[in-house]
PDB file of N, CA and C in Angstrom:
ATOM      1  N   UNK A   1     -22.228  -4.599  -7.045  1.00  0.00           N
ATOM      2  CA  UNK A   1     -20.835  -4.963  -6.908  1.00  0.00           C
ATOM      3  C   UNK A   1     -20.679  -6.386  -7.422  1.00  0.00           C
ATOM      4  N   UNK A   2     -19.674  -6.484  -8.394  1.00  0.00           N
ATOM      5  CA  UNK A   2     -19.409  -8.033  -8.497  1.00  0.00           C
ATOM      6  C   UNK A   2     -18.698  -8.732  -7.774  1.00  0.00           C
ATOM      7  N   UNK A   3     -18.504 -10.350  -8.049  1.00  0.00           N
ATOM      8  CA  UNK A   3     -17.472 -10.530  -7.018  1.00  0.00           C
ATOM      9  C   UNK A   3     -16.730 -11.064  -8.401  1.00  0.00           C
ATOM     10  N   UNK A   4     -15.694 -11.037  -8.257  1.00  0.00           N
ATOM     11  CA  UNK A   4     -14.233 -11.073  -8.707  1.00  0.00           C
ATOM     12  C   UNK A   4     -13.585 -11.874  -8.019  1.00  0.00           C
ATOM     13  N   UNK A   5     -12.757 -12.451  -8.555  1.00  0.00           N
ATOM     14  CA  UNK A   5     -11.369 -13.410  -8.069  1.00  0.00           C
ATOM     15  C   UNK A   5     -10.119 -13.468  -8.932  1.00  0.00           C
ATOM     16  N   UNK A   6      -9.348 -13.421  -7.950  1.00  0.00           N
ATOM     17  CA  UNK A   6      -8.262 -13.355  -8.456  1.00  0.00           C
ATOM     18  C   UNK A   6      -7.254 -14.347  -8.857  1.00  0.00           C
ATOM     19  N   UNK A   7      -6.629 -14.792  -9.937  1.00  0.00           N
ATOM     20  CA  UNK A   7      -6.125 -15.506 -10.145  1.00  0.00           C
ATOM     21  C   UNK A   7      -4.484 -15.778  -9.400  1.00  0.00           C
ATOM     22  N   UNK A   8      -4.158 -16.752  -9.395  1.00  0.00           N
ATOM     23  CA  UNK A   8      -2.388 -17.119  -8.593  1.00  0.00           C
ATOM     24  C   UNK A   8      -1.900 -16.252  -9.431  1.00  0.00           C
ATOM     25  N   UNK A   9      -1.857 -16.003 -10.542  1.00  0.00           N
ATOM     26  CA  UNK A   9      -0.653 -14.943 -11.152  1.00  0.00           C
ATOM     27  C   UNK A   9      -0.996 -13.714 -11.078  1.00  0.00           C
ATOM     28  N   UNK A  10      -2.190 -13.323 -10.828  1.00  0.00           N
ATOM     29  CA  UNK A  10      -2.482 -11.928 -10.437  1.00  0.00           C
ATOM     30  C   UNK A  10      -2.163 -11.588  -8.678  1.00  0.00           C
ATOM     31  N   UNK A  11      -2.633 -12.847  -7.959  1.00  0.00           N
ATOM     32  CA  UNK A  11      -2.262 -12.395  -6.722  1.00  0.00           C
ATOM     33  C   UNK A  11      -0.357 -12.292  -6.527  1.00  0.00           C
ATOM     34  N   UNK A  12       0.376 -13.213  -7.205  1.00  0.00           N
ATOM     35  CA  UNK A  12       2.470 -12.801  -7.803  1.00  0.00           C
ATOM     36  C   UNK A  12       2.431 -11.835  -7.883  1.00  0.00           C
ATOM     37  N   UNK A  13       1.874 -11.020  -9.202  1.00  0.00           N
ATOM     38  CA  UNK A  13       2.004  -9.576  -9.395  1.00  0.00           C
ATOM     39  C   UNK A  13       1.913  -8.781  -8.288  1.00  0.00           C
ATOM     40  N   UNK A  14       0.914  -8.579  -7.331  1.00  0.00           N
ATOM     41  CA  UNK A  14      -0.239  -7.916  -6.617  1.00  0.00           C
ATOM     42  C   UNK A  14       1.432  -8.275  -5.129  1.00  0.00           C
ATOM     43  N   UNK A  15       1.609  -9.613  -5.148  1.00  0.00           N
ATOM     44  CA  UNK A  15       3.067  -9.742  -4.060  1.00  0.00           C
ATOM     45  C   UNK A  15       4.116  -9.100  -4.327  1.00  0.00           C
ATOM     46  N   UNK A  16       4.655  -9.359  -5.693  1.00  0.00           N
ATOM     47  CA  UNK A  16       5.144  -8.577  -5.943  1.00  0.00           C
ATOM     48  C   UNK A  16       5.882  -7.345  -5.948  1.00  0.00           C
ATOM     49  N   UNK A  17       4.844  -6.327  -6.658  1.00  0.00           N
ATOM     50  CA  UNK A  17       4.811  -4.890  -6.396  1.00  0.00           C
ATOM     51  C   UNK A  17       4.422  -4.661  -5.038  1.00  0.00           C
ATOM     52  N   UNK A  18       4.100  -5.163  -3.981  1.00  0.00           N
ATOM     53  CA  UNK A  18       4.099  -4.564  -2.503  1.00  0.00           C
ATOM     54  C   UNK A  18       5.014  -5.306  -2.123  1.00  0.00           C
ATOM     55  N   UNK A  19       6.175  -5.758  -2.110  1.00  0.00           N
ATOM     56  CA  UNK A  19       7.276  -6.296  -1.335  1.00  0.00           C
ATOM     57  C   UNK A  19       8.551  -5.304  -2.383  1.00  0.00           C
ATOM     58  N   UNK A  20       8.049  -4.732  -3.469  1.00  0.00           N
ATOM     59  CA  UNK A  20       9.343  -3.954  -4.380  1.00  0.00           C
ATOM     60  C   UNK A  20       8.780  -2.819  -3.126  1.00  0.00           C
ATOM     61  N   UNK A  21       7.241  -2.568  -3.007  1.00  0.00           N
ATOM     62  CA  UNK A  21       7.012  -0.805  -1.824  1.00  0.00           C
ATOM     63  C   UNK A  21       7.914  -0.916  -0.683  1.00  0.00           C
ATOM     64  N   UNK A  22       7.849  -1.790  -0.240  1.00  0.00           N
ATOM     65  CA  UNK A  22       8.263  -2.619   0.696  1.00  0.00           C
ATOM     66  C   UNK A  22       9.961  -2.018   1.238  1.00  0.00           C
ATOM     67  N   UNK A  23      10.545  -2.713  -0.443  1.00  0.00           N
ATOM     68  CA  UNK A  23      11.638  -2.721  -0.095  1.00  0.00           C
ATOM     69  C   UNK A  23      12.207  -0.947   0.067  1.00  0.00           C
ATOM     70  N   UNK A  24      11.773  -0.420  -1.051  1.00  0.00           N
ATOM     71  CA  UNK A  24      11.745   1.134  -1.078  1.00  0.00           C
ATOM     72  C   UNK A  24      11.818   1.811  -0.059  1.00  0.00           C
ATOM     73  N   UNK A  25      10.664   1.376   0.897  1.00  0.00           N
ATOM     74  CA  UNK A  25      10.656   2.443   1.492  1.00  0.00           C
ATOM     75  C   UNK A  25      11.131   2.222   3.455  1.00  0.00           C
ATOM     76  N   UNK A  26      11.681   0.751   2.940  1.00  0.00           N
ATOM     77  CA  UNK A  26      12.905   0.209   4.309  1.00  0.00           C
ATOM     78  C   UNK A  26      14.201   1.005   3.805  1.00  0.00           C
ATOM     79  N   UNK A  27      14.471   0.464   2.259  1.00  0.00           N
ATOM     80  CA  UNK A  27      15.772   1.729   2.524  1.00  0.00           C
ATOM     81  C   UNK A  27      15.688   3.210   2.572  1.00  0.00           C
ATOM     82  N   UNK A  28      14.721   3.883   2.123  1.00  0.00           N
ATOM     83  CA  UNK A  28      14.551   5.169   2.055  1.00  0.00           C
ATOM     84  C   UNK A  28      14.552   5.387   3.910  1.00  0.00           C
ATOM     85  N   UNK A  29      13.535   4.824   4.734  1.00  0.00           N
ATOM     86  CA  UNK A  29      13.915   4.897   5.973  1.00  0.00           C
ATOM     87  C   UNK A  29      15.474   4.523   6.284  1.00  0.00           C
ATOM     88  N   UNK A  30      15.862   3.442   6.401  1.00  0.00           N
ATOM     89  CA  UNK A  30      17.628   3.295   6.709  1.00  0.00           C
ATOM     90  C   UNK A  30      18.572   4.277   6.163  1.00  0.00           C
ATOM     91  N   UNK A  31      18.175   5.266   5.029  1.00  0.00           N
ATOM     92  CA  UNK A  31      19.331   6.252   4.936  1.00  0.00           C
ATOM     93  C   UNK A  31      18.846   7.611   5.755  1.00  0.00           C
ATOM     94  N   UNK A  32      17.925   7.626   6.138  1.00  0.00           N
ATOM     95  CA  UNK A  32      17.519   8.461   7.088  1.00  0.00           C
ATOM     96  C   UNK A  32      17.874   8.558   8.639  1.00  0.00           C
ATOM     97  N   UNK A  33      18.179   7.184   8.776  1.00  0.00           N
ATOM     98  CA  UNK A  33      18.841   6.507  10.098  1.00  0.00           C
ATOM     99  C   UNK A  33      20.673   7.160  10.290  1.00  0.00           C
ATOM    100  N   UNK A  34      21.043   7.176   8.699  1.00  0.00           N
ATOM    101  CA  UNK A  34      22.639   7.076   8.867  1.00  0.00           C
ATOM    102  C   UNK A  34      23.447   8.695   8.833  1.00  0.00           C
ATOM    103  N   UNK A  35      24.160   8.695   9.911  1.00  0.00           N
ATOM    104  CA  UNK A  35      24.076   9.886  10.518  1.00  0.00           C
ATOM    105  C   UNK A  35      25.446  10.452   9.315  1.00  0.00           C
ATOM    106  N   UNK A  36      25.401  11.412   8.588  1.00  0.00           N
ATOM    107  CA  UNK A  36      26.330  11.707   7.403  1.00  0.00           C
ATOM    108  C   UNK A  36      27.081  12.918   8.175  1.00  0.00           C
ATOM    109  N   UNK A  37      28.023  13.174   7.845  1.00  0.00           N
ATOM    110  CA  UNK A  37      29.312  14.019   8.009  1.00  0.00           C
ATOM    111  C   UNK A  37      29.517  14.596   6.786  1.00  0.00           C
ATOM    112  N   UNK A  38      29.974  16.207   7.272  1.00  0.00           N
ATOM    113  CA  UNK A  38      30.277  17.451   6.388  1.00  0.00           C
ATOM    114  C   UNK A  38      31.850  16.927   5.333  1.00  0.00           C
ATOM    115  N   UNK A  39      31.419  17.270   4.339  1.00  0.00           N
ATOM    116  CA  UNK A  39      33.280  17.000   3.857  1.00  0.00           C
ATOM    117  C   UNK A  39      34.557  17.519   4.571  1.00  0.00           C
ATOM    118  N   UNK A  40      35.466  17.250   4.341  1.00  0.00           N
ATOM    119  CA  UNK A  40      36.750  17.963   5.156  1.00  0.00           C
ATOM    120  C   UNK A  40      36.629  19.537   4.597  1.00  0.00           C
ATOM    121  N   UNK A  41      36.990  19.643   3.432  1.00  0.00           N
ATOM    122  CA  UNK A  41      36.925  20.514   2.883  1.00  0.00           C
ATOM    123  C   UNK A  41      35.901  21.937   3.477  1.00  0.00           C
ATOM    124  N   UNK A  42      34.580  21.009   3.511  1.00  0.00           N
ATOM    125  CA  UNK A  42      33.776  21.840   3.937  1.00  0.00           C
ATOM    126  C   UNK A  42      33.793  22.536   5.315  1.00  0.00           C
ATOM    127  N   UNK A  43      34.111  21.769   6.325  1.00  0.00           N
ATOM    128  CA  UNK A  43      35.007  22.484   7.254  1.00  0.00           C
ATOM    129  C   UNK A  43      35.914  23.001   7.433  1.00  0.00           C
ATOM    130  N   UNK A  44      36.951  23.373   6.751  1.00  0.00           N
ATOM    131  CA  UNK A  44      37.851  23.683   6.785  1.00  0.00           C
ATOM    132  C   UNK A  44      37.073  25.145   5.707  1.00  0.00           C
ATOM    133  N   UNK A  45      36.590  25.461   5.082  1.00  0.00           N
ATOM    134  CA  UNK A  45      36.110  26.384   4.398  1.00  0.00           C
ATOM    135  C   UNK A  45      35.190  27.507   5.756  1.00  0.00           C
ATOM    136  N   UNK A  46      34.701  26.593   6.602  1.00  0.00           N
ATOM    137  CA  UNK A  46      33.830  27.884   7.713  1.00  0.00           C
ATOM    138  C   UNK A  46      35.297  27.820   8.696  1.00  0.00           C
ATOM    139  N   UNK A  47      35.911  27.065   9.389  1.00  0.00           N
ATOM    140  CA  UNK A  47      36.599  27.056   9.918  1.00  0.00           C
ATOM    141  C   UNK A  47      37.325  28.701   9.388  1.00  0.00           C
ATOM    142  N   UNK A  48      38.004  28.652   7.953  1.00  0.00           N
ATOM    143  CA  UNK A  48      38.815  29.919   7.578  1.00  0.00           C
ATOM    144  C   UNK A  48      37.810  31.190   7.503  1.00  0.00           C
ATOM    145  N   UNK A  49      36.762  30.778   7.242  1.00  0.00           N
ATOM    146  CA  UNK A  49      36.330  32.126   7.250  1.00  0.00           C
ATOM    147  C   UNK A  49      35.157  32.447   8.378  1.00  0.00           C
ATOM    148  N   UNK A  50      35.632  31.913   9.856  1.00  0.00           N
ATOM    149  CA  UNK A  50      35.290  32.428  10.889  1.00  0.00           C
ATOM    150  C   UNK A  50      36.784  32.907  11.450  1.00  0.00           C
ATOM    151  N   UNK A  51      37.954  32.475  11.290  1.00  0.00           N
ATOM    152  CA  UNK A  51      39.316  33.179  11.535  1.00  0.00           C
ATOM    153  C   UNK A  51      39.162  34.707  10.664  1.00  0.00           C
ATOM    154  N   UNK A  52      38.358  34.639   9.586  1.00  0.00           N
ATOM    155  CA  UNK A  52      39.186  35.788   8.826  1.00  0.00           C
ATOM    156  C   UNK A  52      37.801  36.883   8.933  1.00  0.00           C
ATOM    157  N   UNK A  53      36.865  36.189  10.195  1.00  0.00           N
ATOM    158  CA  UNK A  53      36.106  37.208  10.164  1.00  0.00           C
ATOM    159  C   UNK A  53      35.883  38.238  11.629  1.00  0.00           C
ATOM    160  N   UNK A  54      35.733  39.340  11.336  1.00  0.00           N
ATOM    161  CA  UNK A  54      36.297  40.213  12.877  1.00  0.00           C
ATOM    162  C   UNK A  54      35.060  41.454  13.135  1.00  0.00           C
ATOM    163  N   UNK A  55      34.365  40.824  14.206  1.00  0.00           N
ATOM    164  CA  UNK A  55      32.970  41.608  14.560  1.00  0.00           C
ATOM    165  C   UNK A  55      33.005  42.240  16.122  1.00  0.00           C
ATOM    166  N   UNK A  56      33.044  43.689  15.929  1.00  0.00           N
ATOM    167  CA  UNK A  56      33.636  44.442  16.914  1.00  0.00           C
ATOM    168  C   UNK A  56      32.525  45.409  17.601  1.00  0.00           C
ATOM    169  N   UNK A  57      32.427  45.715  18.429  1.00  0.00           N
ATOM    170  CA  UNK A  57      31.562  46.677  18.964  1.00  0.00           C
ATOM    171  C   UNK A  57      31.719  48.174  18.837  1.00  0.00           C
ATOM    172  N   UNK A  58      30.700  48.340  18.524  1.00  0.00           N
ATOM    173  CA  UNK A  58      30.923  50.066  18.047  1.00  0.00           C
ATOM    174  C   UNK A  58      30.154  51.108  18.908  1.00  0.00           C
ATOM    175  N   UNK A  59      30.708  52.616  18.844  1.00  0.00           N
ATOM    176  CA  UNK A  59      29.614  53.123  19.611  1.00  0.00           C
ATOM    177  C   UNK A  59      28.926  53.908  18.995  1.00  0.00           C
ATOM    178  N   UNK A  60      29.026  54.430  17.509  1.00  0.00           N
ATOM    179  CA  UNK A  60      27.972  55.155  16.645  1.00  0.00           C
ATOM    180  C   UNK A  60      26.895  53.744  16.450  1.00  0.00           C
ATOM    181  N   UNK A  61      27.455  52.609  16.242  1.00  0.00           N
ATOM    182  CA  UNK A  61      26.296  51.662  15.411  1.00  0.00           C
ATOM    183  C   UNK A  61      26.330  50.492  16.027  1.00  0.00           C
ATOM    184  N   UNK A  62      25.969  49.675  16.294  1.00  0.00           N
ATOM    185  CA  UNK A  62      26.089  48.506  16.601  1.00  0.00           C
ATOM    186  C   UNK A  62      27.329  47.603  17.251  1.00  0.00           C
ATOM    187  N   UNK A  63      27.327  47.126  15.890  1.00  0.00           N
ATOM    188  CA  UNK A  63      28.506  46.043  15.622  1.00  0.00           C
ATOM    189  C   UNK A  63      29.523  46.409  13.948  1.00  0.00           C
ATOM    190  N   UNK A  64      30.903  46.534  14.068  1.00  0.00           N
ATOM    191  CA  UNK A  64      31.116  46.362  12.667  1.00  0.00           C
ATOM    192  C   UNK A  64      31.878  45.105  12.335  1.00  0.00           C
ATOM    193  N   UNK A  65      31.664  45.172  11.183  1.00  0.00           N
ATOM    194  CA  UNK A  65      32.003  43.270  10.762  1.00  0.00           C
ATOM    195  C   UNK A  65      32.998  43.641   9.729  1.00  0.00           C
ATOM    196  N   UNK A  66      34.023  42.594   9.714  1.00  0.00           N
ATOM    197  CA  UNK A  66      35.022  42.987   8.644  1.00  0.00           C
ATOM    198  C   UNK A  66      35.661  41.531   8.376  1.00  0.00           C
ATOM    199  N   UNK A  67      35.628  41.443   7.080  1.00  0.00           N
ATOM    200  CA  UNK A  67      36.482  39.829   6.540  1.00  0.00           C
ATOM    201  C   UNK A  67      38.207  41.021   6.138  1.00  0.00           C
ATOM    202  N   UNK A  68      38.560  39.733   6.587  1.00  0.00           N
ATOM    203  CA  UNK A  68      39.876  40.311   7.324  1.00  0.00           C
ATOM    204  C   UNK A  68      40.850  39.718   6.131  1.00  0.00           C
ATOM    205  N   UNK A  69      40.438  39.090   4.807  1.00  0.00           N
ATOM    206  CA  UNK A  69      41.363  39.046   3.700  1.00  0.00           C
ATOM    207  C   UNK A  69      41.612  39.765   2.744  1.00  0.00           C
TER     208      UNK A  69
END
Protein backbone atom coordinates (compact mmCIF):
# COMPACT_ATOMS: atom_id res chain seq x y z
CA UNK A 1 0.00 0.00 0.00
CA UNK A 2 1.32 3.44 -0.64
CA UNK A 3 0.81 6.33 1.24
CA UNK A 4 -0.61 9.13 -0.70
CA UNK A 5 -1.58 12.64 0.18
CA UNK A 6 -3.73 14.71 -0.76
CA UNK A 7 -3.43 17.96 -1.94
CA UNK A 8 -5.78 21.38 -0.63
CA UNK A 9 -7.37 21.31 -4.06
CA UNK A 10 -8.05 17.78 -4.13
CA UNK A 11 -9.30 17.71 -0.59
CA UNK A 12 -12.11 21.29 -2.30
CA UNK A 13 -13.06 18.85 -4.81
CA UNK A 14 -13.40 15.73 -2.44
CA UNK A 15 -15.69 18.87 -0.05
CA UNK A 16 -17.19 19.67 -2.56
CA UNK A 17 -18.92 16.81 -4.21
CA UNK A 18 -20.01 15.51 -0.62
CA UNK A 19 -21.75 18.71 0.48
CA UNK A 20 -23.50 18.81 -3.51
CA UNK A 21 -24.56 14.57 -1.85
CA UNK A 22 -25.34 16.35 0.88
CA UNK A 23 -27.45 18.77 -0.43
CA UNK A 24 -29.40 16.15 -2.70
CA UNK A 25 -30.31 14.08 -0.60
CA UNK A 26 -31.68 16.79 2.36
CA UNK A 27 -34.00 17.83 -0.33
CA UNK A 28 -34.93 14.57 -1.75
CA UNK A 29 -35.74 13.76 2.06
CA UNK A 30 -37.79 17.28 2.62
CA UNK A 31 -40.09 16.49 -0.35
CA UNK A 32 -40.84 13.35 1.18
CA UNK A 33 -41.77 15.20 4.39
CA UNK A 34 -44.42 17.48 2.37
CA UNK A 35 -47.69 16.11 2.64
CA UNK A 36 -49.25 16.73 -1.27
CA UNK A 37 -52.99 16.91 -2.07
CA UNK A 38 -55.08 15.26 -4.94
CA UNK A 39 -56.09 17.96 -7.65
CA UNK A 40 -59.65 19.35 -7.43
CA UNK A 41 -60.42 17.93 -10.44
CA UNK A 42 -59.28 14.72 -9.37
CA UNK A 43 -61.76 14.55 -6.77
CA UNK A 44 -64.36 15.62 -8.14
CA UNK A 45 -63.78 12.85 -10.96
CA UNK A 46 -64.20 9.74 -8.03
CA UNK A 47 -66.54 11.84 -6.22
CA UNK A 48 -68.96 11.55 -9.77
CA UNK A 49 -68.31 8.34 -10.40
CA UNK A 50 -69.06 6.88 -6.97
CA UNK A 51 -72.66 8.89 -7.38
CA UNK A 52 -73.09 7.29 -10.76
CA UNK A 53 -72.16 4.01 -9.47
CA UNK A 54 -75.03 1.52 -8.07
CA UNK A 55 -74.03 -1.96 -6.41
CA UNK A 56 -77.01 -3.96 -5.36
CA UNK A 57 -77.55 -7.28 -3.88
CA UNK A 58 -78.71 -10.06 -5.80
CA UNK A 59 -80.10 -13.41 -5.20
CA UNK A 60 -78.99 -15.54 -8.34
CA UNK A 61 -75.30 -13.89 -7.94
CA UNK A 62 -73.75 -11.88 -5.70
CA UNK A 63 -73.73 -8.33 -6.18
CA UNK A 64 -74.74 -6.40 -9.48
CA UNK A 65 -72.90 -3.25 -10.30
CA UNK A 66 -74.16 -0.73 -12.70
CA UNK A 67 -72.62 2.88 -13.79
CA UNK A 68 -75.66 4.65 -13.85
CA UNK A 69 -74.69 7.11 -17.01
Amino acid sequence: MSDSTLSFSDYQKYQKAEDSLHRLLNDEANDEKVMKSPRKQSVDNILAYSKALSIRKSDSVDYIENLLN
